[in-house]
PDB file of N, CA and C in Angstrom:
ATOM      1  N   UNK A   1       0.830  -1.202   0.000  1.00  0.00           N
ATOM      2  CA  UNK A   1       0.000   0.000   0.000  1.00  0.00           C
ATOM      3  C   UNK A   1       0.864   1.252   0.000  1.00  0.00           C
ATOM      4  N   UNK A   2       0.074   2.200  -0.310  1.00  0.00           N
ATOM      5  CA  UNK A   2       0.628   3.708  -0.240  1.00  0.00           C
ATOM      6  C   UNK A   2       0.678   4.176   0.740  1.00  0.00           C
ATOM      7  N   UNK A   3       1.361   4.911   1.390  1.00  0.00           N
ATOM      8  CA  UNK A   3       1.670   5.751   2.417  1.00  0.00           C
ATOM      9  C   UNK A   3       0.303   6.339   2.650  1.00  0.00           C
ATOM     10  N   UNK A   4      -0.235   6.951   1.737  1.00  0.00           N
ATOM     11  CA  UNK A   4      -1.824   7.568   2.102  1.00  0.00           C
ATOM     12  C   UNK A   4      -2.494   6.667   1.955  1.00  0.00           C
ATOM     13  N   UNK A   5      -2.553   5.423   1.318  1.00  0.00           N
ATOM     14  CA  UNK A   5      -3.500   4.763   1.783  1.00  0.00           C
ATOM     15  C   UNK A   5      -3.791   3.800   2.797  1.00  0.00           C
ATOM     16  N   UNK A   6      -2.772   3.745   3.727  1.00  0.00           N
ATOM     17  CA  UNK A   6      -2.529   3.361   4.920  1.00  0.00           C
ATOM     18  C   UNK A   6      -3.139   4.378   5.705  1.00  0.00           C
ATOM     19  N   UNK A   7      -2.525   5.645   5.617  1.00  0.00           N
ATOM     20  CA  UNK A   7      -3.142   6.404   6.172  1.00  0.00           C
ATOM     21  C   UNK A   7      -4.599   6.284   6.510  1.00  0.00           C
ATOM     22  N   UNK A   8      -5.323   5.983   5.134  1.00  0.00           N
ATOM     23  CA  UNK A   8      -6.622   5.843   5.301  1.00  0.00           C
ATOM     24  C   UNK A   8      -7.308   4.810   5.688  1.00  0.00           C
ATOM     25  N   UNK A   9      -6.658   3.652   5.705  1.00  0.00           N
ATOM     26  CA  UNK A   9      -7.484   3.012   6.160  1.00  0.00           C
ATOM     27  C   UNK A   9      -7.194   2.356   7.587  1.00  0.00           C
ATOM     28  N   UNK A  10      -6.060   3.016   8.327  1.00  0.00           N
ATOM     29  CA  UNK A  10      -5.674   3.236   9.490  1.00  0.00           C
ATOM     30  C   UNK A  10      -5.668   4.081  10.745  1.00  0.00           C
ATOM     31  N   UNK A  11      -6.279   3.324  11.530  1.00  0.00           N
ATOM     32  CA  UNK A  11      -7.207   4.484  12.653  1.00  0.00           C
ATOM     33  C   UNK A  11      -6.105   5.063  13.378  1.00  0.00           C
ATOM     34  N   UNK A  12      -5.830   6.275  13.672  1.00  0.00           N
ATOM     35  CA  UNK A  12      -4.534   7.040  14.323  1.00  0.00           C
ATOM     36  C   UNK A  12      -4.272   6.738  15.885  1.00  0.00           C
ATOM     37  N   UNK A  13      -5.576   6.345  16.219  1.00  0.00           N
ATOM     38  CA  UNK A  13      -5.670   6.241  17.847  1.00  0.00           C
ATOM     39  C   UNK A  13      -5.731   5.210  18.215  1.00  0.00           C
ATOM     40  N   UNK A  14      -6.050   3.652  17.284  1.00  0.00           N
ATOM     41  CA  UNK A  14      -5.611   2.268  17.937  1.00  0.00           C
ATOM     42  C   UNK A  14      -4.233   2.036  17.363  1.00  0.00           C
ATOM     43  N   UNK A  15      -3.951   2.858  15.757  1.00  0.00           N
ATOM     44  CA  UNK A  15      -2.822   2.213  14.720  1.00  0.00           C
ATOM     45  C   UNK A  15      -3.539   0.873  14.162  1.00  0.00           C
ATOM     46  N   UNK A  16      -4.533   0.544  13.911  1.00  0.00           N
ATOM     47  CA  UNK A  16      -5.390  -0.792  13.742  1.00  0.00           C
ATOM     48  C   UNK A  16      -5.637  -0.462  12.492  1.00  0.00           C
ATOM     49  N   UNK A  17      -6.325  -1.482  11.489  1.00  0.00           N
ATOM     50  CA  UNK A  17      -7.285  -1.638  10.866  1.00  0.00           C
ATOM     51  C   UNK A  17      -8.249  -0.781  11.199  1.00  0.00           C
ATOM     52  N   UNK A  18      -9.298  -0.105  10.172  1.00  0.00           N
ATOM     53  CA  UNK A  18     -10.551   0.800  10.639  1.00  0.00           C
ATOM     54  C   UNK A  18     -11.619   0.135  10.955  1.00  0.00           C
ATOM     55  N   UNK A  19     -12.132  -0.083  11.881  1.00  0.00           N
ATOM     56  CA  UNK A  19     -13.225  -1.030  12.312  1.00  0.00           C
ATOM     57  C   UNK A  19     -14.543   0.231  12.301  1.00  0.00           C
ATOM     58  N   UNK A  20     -15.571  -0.086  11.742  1.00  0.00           N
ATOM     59  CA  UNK A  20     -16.591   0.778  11.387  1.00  0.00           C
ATOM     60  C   UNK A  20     -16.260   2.160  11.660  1.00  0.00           C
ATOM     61  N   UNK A  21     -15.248   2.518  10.477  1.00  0.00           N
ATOM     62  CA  UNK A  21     -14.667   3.953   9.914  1.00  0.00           C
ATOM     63  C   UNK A  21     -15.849   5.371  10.268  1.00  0.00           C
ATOM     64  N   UNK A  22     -15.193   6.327  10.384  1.00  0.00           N
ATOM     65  CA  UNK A  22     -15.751   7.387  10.538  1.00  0.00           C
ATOM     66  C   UNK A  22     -15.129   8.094  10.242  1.00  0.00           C
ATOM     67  N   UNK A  23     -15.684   9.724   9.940  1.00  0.00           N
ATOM     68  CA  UNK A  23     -14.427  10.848   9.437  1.00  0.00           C
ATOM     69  C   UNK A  23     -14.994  11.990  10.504  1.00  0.00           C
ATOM     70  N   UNK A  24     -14.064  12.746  11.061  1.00  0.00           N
ATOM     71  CA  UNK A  24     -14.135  13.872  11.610  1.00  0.00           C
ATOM     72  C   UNK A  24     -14.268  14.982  10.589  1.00  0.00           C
ATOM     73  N   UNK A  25     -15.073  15.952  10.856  1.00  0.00           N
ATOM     74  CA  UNK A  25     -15.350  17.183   9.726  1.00  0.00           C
ATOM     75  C   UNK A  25     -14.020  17.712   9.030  1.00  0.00           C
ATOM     76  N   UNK A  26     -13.050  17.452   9.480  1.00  0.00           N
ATOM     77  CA  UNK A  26     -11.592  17.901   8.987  1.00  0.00           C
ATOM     78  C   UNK A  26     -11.102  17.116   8.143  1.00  0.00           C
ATOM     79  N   UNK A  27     -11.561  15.867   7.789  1.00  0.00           N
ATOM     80  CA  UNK A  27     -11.065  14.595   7.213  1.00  0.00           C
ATOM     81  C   UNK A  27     -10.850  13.865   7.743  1.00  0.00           C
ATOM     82  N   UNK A  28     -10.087  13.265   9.102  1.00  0.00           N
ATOM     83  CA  UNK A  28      -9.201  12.393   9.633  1.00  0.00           C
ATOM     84  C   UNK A  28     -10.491  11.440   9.990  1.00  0.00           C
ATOM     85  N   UNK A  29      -9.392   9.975   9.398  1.00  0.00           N
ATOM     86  CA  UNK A  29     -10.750   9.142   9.851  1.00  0.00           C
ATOM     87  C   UNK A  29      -9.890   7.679  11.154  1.00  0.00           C
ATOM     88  N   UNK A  30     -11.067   7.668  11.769  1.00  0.00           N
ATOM     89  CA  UNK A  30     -10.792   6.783  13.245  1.00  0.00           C
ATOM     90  C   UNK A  30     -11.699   5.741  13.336  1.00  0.00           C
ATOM     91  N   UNK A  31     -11.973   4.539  13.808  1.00  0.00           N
ATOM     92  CA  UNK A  31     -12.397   3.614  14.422  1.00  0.00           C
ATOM     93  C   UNK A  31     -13.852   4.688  14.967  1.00  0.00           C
ATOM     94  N   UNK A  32     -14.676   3.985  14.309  1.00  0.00           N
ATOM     95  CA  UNK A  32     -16.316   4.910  15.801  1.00  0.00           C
ATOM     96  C   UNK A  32     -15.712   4.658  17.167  1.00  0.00           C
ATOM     97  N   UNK A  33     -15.817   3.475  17.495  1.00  0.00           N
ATOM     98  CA  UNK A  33     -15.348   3.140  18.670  1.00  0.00           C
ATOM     99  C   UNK A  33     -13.847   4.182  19.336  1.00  0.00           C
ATOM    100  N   UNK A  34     -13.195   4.187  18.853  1.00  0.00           N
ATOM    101  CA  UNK A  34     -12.048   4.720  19.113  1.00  0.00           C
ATOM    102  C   UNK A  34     -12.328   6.480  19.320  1.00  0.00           C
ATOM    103  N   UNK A  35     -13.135   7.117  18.461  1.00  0.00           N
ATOM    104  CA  UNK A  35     -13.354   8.413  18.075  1.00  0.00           C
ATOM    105  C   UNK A  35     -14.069   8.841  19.699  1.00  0.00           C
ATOM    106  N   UNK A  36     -15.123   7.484  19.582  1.00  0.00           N
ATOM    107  CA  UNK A  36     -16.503   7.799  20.306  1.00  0.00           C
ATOM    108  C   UNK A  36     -15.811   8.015  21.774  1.00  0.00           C
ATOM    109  N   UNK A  37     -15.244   6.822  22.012  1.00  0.00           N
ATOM    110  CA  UNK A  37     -14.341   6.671  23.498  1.00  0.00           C
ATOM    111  C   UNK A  37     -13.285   7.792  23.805  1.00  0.00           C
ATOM    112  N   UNK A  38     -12.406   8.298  23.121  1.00  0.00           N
ATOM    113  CA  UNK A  38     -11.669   9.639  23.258  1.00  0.00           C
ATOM    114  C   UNK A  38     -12.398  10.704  23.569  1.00  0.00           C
ATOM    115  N   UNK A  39     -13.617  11.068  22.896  1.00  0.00           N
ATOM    116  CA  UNK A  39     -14.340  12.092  23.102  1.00  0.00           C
ATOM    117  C   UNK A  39     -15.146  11.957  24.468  1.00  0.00           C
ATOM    118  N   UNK A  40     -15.667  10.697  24.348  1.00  0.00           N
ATOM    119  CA  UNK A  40     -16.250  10.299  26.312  1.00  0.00           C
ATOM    120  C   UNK A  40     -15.271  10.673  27.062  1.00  0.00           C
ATOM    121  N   UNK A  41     -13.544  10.418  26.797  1.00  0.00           N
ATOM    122  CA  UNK A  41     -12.897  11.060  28.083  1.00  0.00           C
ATOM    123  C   UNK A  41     -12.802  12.175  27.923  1.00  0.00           C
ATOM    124  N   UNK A  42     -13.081  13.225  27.289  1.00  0.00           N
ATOM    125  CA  UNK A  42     -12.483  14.317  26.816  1.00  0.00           C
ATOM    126  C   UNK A  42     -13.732  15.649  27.288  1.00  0.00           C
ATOM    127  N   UNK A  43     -14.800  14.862  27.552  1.00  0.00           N
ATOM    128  CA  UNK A  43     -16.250  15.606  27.903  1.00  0.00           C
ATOM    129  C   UNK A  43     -17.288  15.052  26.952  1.00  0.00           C
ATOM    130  N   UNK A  44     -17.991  16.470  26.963  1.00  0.00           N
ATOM    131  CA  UNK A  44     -19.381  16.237  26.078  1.00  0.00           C
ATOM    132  C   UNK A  44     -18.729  16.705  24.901  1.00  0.00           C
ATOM    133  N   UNK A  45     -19.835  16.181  23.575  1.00  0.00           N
ATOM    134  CA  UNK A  45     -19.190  16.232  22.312  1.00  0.00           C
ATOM    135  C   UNK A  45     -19.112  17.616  22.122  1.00  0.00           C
ATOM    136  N   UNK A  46     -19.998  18.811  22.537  1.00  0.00           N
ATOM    137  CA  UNK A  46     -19.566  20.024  22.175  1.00  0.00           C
ATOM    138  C   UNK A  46     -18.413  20.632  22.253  1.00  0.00           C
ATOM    139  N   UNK A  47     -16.963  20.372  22.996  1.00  0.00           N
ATOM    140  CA  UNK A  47     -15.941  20.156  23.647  1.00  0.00           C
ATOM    141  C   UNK A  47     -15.090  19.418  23.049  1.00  0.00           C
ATOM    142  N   UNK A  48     -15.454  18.681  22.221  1.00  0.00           N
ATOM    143  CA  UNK A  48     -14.415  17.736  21.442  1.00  0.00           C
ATOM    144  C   UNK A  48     -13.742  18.525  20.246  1.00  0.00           C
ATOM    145  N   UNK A  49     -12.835  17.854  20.490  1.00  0.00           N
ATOM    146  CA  UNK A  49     -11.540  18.090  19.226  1.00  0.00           C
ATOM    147  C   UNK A  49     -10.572  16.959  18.276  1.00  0.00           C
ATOM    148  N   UNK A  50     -10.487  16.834  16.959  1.00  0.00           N
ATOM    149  CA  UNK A  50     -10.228  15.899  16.371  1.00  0.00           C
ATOM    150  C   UNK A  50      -8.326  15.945  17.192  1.00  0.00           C
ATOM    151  N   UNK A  51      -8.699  14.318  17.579  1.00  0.00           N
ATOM    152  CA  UNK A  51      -7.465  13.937  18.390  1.00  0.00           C
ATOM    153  C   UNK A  51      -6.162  13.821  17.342  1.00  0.00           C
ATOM    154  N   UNK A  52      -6.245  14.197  16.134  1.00  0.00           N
ATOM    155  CA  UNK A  52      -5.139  13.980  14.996  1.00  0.00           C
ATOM    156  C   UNK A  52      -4.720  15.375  14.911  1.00  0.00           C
ATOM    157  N   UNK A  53      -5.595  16.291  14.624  1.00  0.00           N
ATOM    158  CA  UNK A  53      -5.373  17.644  14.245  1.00  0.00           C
ATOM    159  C   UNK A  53      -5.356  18.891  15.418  1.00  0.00           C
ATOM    160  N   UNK A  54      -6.645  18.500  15.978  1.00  0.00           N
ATOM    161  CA  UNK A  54      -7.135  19.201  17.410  1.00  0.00           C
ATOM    162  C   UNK A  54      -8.224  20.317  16.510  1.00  0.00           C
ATOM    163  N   UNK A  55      -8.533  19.843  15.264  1.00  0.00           N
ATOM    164  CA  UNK A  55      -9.818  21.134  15.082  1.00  0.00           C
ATOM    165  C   UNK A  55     -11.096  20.821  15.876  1.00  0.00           C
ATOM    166  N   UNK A  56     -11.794  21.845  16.495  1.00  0.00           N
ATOM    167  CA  UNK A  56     -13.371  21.453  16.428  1.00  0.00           C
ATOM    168  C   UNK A  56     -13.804  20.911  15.137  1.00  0.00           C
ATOM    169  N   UNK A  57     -14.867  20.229  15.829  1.00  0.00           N
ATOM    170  CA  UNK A  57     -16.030  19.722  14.698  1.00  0.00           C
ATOM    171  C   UNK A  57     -16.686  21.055  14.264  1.00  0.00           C
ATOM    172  N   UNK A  58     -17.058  20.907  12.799  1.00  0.00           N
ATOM    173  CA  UNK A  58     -17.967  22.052  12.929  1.00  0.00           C
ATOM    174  C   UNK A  58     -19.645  21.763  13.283  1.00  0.00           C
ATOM    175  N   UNK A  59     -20.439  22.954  13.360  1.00  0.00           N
ATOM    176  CA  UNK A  59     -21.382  22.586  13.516  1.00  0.00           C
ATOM    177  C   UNK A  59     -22.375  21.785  12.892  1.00  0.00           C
ATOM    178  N   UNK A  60     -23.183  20.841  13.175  1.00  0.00           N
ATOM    179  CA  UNK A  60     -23.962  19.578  12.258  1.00  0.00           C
ATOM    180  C   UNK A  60     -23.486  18.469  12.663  1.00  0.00           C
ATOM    181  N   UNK A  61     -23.758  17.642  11.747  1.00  0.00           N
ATOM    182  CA  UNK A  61     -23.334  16.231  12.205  1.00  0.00           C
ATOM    183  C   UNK A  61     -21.760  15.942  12.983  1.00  0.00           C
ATOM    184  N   UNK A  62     -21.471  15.381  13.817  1.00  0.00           N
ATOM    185  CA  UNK A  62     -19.585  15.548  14.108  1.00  0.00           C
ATOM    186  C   UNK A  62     -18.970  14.342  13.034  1.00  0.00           C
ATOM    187  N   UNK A  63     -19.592  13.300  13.078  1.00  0.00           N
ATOM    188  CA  UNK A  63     -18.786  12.343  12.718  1.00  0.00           C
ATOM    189  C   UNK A  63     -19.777  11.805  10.998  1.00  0.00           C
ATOM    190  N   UNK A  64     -18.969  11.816   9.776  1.00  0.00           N
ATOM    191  CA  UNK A  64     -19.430  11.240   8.843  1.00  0.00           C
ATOM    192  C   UNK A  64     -18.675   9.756   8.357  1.00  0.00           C
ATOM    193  N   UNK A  65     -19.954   8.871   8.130  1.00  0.00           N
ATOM    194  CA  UNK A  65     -19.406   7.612   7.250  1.00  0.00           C
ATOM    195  C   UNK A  65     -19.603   7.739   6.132  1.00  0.00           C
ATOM    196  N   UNK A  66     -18.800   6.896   5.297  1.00  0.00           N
ATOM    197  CA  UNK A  66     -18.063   6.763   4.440  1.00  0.00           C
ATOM    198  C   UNK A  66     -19.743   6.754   3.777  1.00  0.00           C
ATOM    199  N   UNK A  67     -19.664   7.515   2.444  1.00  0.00           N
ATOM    200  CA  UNK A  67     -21.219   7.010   1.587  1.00  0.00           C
ATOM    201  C   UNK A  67     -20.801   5.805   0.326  1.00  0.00           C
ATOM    202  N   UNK A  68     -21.770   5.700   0.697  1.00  0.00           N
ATOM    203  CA  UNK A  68     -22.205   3.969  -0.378  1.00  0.00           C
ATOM    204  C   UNK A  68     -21.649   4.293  -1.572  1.00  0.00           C
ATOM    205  N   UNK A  69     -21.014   3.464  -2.063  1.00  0.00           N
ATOM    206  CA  UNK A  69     -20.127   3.198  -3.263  1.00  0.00           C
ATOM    207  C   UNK A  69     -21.520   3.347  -4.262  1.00  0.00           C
ATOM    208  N   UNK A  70     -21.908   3.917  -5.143  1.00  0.00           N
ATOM    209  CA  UNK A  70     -22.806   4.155  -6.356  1.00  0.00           C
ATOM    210  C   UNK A  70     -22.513   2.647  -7.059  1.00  0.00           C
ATOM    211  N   UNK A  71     -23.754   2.190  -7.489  1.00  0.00           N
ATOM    212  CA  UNK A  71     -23.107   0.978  -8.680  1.00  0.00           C
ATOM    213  C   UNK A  71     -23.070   1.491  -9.914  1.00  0.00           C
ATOM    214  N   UNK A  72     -22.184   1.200 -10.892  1.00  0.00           N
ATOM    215  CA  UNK A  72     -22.406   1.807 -11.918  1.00  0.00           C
ATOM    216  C   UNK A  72     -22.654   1.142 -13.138  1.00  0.00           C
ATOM    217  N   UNK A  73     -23.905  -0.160 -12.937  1.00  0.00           N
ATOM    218  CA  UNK A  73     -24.110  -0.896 -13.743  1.00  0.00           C
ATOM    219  C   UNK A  73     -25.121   0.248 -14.502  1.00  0.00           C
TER     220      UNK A  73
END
């Protein structure tokens, strides 16, 4: 694999495999589990900050999954 694509499909906060992927509004993507649990120690989600970068979320949804691959039959 590529350097970025390790990147991507490697959660920053276990170093794992992405186990049901998520992206922080900034891009960086983490484990739900992993994202979800950092932010539980960290406070309430209004308070959270992407643990890769340290941006706030912006306002709206915090965490996006990945959208469905289109078929292109």
């Amino acid at each position: 694999l590529h350097r970025e694509e390790e990147q991507l499909s490697c959660c920053s906060l276990c170093q794992d495999v992405l186990k049901d992927p998520v992206s922080t509004s900034c891009g960086h993507w983490f484990c739900r589990q992993c994202i979800t649990s950092d932010w539980d120690q960290s406070g309430s989600s209004g308070d959270s900050s992407c643990p890769q970068c340290g941006k706030r979320p912006r306002p709206g949804p915090g965490l996006q999954t990945n959208p469905p691959q289109q078929d292109l039959h």
